[in-house]
PDB file of N, CA and C in Angstrom:
ATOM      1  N   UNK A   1      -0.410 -13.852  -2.964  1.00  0.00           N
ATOM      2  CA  UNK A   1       0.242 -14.241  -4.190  1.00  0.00           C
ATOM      3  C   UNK A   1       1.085 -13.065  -4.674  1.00  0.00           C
ATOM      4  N   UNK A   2       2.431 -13.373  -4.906  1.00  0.00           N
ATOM      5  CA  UNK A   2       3.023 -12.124  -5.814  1.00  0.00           C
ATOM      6  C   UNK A   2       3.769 -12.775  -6.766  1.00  0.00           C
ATOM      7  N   UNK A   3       3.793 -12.218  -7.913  1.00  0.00           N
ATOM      8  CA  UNK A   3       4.199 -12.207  -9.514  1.00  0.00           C
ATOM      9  C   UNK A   3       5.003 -11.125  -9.982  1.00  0.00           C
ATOM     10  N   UNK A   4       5.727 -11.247 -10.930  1.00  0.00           N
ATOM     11  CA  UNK A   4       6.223 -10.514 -12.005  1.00  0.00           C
ATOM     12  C   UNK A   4       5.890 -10.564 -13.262  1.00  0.00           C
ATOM     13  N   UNK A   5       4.668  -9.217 -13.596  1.00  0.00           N
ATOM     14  CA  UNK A   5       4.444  -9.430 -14.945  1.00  0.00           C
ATOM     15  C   UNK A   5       5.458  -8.818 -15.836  1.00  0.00           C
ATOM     16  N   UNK A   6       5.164  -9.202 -17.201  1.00  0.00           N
ATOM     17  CA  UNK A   6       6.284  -8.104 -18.064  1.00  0.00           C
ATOM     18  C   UNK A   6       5.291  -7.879 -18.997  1.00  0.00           C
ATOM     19  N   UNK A   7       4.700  -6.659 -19.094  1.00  0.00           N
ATOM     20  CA  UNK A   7       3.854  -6.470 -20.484  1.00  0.00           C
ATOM     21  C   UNK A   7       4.059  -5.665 -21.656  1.00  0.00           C
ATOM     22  N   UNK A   8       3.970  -6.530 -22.377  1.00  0.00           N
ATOM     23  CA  UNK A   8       4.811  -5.848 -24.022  1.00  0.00           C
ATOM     24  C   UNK A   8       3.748  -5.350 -25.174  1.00  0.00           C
ATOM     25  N   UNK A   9       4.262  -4.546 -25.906  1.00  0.00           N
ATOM     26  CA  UNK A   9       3.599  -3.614 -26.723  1.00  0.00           C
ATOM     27  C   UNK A   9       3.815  -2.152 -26.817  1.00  0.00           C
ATOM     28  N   UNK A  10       2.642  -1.568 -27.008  1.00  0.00           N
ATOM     29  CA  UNK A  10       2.883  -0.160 -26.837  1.00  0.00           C
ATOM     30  C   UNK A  10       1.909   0.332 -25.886  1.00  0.00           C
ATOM     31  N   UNK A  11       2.660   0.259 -24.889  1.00  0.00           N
ATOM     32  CA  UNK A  11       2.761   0.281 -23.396  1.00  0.00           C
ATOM     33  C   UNK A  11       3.288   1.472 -22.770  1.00  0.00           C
ATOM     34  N   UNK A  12       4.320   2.252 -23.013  1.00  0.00           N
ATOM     35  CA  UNK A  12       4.926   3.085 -22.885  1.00  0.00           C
ATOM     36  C   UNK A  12       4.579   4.861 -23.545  1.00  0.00           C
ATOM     37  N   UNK A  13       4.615   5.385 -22.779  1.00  0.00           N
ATOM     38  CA  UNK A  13       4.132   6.887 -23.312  1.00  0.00           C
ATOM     39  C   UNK A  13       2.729   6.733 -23.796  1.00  0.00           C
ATOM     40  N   UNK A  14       2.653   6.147 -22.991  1.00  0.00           N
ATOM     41  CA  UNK A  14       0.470   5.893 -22.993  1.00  0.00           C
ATOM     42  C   UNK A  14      -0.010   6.478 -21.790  1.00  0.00           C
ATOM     43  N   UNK A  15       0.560   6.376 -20.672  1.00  0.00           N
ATOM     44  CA  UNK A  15       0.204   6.317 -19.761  1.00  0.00           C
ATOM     45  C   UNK A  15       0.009   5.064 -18.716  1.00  0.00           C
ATOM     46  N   UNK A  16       0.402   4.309 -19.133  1.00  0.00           N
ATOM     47  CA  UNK A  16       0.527   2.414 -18.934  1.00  0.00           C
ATOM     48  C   UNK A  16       0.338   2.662 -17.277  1.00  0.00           C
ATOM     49  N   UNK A  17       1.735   3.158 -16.785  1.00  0.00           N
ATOM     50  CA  UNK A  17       2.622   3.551 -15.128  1.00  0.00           C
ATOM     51  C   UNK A  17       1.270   3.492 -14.143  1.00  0.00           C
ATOM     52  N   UNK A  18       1.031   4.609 -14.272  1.00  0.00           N
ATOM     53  CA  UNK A  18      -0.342   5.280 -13.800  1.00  0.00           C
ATOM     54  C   UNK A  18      -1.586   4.772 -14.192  1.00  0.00           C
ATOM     55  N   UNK A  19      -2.049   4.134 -15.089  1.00  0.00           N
ATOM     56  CA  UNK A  19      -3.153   3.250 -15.461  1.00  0.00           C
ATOM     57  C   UNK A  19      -3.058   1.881 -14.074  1.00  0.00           C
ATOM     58  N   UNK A  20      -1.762   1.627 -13.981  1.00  0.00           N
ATOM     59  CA  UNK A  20      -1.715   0.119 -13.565  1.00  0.00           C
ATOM     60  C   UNK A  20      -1.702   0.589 -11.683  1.00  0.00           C
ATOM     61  N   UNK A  21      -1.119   1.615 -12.082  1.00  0.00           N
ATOM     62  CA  UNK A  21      -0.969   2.104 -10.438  1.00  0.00           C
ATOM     63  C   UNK A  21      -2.554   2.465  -9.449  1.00  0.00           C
ATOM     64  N   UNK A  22      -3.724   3.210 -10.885  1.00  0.00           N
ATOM     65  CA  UNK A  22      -4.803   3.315 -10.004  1.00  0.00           C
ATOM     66  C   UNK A  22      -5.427   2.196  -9.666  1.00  0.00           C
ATOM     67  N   UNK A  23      -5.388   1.332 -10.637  1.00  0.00           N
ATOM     68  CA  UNK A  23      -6.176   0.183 -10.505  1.00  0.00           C
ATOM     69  C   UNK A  23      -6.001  -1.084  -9.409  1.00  0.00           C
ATOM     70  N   UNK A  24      -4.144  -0.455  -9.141  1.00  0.00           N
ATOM     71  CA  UNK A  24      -4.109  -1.877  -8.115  1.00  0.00           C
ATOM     72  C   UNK A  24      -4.114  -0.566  -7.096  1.00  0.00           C
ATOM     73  N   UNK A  25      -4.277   0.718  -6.972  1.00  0.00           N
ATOM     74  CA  UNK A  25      -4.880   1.082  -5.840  1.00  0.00           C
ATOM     75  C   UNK A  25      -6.081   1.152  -5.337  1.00  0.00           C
ATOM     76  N   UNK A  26      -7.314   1.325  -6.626  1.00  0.00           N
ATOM     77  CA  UNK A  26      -8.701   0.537  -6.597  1.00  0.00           C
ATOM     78  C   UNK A  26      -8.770  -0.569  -5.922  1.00  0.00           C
ATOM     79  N   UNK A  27      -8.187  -1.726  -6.408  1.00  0.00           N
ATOM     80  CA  UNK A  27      -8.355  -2.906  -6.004  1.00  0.00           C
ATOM     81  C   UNK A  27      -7.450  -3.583  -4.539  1.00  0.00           C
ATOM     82  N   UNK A  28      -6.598  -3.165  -4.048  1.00  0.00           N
ATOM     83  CA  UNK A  28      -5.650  -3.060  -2.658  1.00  0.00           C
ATOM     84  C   UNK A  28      -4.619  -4.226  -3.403  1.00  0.00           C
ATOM     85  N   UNK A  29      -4.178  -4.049  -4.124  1.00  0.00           N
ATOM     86  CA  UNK A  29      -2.759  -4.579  -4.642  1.00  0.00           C
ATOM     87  C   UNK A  29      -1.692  -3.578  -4.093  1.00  0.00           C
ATOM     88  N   UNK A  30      -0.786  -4.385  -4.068  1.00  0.00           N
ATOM     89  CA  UNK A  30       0.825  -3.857  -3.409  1.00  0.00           C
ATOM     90  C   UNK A  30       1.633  -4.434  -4.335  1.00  0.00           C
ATOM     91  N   UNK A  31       2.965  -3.253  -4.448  1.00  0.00           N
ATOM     92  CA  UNK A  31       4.132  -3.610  -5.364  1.00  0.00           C
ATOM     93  C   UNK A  31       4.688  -2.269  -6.214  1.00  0.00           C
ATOM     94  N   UNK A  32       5.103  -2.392  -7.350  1.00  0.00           N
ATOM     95  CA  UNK A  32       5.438  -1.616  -8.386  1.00  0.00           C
ATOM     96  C   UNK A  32       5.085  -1.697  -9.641  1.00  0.00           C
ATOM     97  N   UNK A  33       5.153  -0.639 -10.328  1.00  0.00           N
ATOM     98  CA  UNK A  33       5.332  -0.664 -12.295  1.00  0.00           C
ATOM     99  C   UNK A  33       6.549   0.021 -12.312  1.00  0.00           C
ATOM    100  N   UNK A  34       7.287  -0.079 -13.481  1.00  0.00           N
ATOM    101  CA  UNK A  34       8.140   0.566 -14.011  1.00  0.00           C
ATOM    102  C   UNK A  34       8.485   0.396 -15.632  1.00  0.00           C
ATOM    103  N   UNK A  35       8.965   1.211 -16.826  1.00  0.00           N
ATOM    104  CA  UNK A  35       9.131   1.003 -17.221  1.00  0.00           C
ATOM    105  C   UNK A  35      10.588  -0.098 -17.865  1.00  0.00           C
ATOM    106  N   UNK A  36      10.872  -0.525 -18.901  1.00  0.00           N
ATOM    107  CA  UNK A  36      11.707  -1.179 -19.143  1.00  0.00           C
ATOM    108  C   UNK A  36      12.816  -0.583 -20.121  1.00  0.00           C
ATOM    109  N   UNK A  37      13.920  -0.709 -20.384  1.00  0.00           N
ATOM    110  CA  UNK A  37      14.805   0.184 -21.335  1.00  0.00           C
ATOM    111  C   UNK A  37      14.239  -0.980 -22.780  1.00  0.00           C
ATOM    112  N   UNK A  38      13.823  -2.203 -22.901  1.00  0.00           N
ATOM    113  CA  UNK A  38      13.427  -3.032 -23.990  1.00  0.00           C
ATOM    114  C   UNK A  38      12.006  -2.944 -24.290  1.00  0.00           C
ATOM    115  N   UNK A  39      10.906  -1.104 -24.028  1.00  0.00           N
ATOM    116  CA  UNK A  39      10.409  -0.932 -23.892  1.00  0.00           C
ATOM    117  C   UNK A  39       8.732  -1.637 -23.799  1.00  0.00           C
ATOM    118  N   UNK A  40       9.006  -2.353 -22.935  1.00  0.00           N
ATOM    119  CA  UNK A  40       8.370  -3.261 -22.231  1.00  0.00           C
ATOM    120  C   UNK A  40       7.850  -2.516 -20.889  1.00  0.00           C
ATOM    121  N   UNK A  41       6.787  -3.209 -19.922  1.00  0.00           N
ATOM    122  CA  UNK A  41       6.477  -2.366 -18.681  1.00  0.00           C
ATOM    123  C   UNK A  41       6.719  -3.906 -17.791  1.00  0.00           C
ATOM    124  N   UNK A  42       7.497  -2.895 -16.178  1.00  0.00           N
ATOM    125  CA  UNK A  42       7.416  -4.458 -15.411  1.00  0.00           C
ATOM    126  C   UNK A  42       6.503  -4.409 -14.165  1.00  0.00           C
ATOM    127  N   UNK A  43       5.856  -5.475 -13.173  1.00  0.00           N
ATOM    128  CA  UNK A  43       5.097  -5.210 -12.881  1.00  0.00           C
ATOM    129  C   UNK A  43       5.276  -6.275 -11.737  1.00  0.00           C
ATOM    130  N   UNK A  44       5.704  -5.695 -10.702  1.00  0.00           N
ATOM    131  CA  UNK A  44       5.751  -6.834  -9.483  1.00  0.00           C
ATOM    132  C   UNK A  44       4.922  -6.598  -8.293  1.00  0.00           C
ATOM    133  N   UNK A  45       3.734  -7.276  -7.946  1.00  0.00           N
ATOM    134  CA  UNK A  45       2.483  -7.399  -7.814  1.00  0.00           C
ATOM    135  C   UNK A  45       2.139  -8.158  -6.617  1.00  0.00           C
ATOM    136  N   UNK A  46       1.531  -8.232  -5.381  1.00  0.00           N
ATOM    137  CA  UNK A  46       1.012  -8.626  -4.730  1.00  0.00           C
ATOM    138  C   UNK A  46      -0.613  -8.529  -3.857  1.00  0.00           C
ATOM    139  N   UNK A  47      -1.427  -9.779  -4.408  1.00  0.00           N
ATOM    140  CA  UNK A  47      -2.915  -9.489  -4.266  1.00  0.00           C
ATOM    141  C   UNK A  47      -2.997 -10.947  -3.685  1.00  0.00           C
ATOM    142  N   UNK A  48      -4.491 -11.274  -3.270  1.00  0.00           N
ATOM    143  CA  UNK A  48      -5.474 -12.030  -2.743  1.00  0.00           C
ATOM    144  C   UNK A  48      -5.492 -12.908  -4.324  1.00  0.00           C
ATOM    145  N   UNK A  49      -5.792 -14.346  -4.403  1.00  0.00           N
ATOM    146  CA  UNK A  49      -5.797 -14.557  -5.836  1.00  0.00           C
ATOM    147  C   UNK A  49      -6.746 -13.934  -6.298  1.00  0.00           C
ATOM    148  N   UNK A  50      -7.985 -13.833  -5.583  1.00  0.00           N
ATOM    149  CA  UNK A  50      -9.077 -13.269  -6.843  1.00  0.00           C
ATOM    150  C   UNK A  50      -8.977 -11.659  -7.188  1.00  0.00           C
ATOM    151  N   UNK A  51      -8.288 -11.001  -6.311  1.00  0.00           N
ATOM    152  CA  UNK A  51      -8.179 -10.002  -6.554  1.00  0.00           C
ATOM    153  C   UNK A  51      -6.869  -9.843  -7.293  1.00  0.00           C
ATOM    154  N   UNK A  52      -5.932 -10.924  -7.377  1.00  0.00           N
ATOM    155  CA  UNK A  52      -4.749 -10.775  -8.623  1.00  0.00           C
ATOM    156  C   UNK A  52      -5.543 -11.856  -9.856  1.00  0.00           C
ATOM    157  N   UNK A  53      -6.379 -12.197  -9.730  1.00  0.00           N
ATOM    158  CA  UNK A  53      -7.109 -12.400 -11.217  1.00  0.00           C
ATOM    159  C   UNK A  53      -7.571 -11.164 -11.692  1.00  0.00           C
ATOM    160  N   UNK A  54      -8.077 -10.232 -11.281  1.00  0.00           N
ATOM    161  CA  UNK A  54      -8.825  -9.131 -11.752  1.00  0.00           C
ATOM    162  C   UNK A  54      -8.562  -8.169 -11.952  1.00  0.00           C
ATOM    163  N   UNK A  55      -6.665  -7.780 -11.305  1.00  0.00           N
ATOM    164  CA  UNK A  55      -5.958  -6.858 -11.475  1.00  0.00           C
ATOM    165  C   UNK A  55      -4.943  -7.261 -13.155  1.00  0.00           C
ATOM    166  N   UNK A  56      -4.246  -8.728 -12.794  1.00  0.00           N
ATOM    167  CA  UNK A  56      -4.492  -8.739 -14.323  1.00  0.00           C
ATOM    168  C   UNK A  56      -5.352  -8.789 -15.531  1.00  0.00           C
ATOM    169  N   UNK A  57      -6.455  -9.037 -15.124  1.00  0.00           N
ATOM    170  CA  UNK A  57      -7.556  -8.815 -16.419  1.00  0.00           C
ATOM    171  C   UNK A  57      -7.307  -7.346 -17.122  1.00  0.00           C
ATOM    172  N   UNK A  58      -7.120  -6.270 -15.953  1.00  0.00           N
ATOM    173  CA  UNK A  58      -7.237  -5.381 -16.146  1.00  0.00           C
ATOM    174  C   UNK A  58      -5.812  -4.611 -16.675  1.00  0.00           C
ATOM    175  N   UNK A  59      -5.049  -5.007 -16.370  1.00  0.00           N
ATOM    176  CA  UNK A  59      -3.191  -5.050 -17.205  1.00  0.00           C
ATOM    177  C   UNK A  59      -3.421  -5.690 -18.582  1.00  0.00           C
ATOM    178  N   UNK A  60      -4.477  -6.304 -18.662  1.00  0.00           N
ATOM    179  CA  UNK A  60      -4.352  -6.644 -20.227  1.00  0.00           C
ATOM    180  C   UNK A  60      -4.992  -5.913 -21.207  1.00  0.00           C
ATOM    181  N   UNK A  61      -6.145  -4.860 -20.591  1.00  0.00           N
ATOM    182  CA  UNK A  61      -6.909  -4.019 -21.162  1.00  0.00           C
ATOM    183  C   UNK A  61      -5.653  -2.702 -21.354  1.00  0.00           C
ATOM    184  N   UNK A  62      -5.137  -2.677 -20.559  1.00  0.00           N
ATOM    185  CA  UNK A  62      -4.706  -1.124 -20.749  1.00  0.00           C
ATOM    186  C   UNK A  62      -5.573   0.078 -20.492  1.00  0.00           C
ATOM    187  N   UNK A  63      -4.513   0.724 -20.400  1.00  0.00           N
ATOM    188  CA  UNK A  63      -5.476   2.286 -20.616  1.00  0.00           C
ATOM    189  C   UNK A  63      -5.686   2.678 -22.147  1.00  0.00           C
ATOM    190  N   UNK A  64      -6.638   3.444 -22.381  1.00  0.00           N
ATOM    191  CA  UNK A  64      -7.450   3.910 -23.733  1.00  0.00           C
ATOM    192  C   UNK A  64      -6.056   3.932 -25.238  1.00  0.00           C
ATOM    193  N   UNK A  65      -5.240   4.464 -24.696  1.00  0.00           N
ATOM    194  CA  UNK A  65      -4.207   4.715 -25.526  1.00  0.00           C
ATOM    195  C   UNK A  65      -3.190   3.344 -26.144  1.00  0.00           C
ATOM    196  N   UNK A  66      -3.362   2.598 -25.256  1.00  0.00           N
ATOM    197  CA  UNK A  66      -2.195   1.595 -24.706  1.00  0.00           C
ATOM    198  C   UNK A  66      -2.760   0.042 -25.612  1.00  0.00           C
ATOM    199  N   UNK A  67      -1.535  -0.427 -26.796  1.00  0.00           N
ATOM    200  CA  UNK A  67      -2.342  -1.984 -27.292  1.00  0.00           C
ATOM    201  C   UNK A  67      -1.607  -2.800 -27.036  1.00  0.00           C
ATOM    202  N   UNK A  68      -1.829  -4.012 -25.865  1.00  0.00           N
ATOM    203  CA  UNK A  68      -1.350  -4.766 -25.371  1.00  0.00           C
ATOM    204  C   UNK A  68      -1.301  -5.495 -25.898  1.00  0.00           C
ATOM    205  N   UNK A  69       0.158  -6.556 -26.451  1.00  0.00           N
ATOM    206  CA  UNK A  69      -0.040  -7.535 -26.912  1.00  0.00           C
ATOM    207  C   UNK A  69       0.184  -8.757 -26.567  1.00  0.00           C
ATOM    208  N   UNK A  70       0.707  -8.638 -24.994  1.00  0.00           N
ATOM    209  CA  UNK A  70       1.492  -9.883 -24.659  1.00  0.00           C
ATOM    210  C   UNK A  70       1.430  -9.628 -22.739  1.00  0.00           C
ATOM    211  N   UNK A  71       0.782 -10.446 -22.044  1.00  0.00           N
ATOM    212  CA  UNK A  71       1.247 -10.204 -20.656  1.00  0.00           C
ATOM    213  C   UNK A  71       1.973 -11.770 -20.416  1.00  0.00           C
ATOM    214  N   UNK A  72       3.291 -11.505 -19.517  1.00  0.00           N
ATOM    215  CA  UNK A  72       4.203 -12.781 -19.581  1.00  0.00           C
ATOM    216  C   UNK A  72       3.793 -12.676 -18.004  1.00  0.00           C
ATOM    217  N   UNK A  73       3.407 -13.260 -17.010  1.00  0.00           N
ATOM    218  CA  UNK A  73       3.476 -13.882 -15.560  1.00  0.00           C
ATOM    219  C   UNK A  73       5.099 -14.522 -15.339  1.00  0.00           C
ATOM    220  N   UNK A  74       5.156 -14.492 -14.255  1.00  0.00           N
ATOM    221  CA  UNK A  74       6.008 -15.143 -14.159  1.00  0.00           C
ATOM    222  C   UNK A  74       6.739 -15.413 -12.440  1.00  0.00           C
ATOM    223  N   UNK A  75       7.178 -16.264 -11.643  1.00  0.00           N
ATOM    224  CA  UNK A  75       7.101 -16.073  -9.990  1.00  0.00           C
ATOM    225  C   UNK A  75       8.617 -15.064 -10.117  1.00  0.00           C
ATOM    226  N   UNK A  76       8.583 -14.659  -9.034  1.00  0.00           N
ATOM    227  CA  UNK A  76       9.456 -13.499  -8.463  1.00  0.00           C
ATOM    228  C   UNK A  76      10.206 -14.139  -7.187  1.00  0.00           C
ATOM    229  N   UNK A  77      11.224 -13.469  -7.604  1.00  0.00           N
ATOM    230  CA  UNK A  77      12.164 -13.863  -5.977  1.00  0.00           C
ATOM    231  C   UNK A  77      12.374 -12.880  -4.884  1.00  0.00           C
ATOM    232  N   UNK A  78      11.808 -11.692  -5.385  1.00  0.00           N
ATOM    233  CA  UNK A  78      11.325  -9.960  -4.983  1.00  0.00           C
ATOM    234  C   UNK A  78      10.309 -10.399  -3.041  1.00  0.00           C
ATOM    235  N   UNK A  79      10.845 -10.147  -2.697  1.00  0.00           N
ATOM    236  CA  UNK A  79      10.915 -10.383  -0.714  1.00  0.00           C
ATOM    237  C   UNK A  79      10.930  -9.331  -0.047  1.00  0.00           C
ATOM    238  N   UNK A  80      11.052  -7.962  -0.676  1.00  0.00           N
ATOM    239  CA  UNK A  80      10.924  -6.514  -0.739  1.00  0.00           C
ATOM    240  C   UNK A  80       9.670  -6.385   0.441  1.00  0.00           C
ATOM    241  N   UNK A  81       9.414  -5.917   1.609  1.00  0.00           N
ATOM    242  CA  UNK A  81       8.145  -5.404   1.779  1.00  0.00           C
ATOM    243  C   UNK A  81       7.202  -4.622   1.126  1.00  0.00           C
ATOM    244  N   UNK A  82       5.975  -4.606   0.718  1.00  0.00           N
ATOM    245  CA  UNK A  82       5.314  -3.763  -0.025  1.00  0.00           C
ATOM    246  C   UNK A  82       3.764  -3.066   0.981  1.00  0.00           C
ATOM    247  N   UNK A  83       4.054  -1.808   0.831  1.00  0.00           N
ATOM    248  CA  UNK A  83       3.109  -1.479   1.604  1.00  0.00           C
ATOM    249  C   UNK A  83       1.922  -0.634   0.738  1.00  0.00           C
ATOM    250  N   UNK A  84       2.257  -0.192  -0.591  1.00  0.00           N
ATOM    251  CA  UNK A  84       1.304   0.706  -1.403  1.00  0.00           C
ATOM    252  C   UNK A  84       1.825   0.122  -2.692  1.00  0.00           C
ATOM    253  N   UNK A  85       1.497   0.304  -3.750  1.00  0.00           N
ATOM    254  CA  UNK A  85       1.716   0.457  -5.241  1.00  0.00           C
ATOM    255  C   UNK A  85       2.577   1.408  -5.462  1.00  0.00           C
ATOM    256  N   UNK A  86       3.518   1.474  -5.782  1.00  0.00           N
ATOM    257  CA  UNK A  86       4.689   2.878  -6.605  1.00  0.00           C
ATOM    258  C   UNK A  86       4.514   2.603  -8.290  1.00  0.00           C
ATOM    259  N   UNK A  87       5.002   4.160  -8.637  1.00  0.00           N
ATOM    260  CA  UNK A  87       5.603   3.836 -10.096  1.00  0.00           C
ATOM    261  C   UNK A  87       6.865   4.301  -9.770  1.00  0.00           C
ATOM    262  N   UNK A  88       7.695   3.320 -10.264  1.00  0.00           N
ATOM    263  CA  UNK A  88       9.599   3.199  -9.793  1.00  0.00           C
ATOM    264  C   UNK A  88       9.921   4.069 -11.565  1.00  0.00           C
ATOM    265  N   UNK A  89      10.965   4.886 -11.179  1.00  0.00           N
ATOM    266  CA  UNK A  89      11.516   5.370 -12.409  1.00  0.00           C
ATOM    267  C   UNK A  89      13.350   5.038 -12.496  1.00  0.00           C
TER     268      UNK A  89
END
């Protein structure tokens, strides 16, 4: 399964990037984070479903700093090979 999340709030200068990056390296997700200039975070994602149920559970928690208020899903047209998780700048 791969998705494009967009998660909004205050997300940014939290540490969001790197929160989302260990976790889908914890969990063997492939793809990217990056931030957004509409300071938003984006998040194009490829997992097993149960293991992309649990990677977003965990995009909605945030890291300690980080208050999420909104995760948008959404399908992707992104055909990119993905072999690790990046944070894209």
């Amino acid at each position: 399964m791969r998705q494009r999340l967009c998660i909004s709030g205050k997300v940014q200068g939290v540490a969001y990037r790197f929160f989302a990056r260990s976790m889908a390296l914890q969990l063997g997700v492939t793809g990217f984070v990056r931030n957004l200039a509409d300071g938003r975070v984006e998040v194009v994602a490829e997992a097993k479903v149960g293991t992309w149920k649990e990677f977003v559970g965990k995009l909605k928690q945030g890291p300690t700093l980080a208050k999420v208020s909104s995760v948008v899903v959404e399908p992707t047209s992104s055909t990119e090979p993905f072999i690790t998780f990046e944070i894209r700048y």
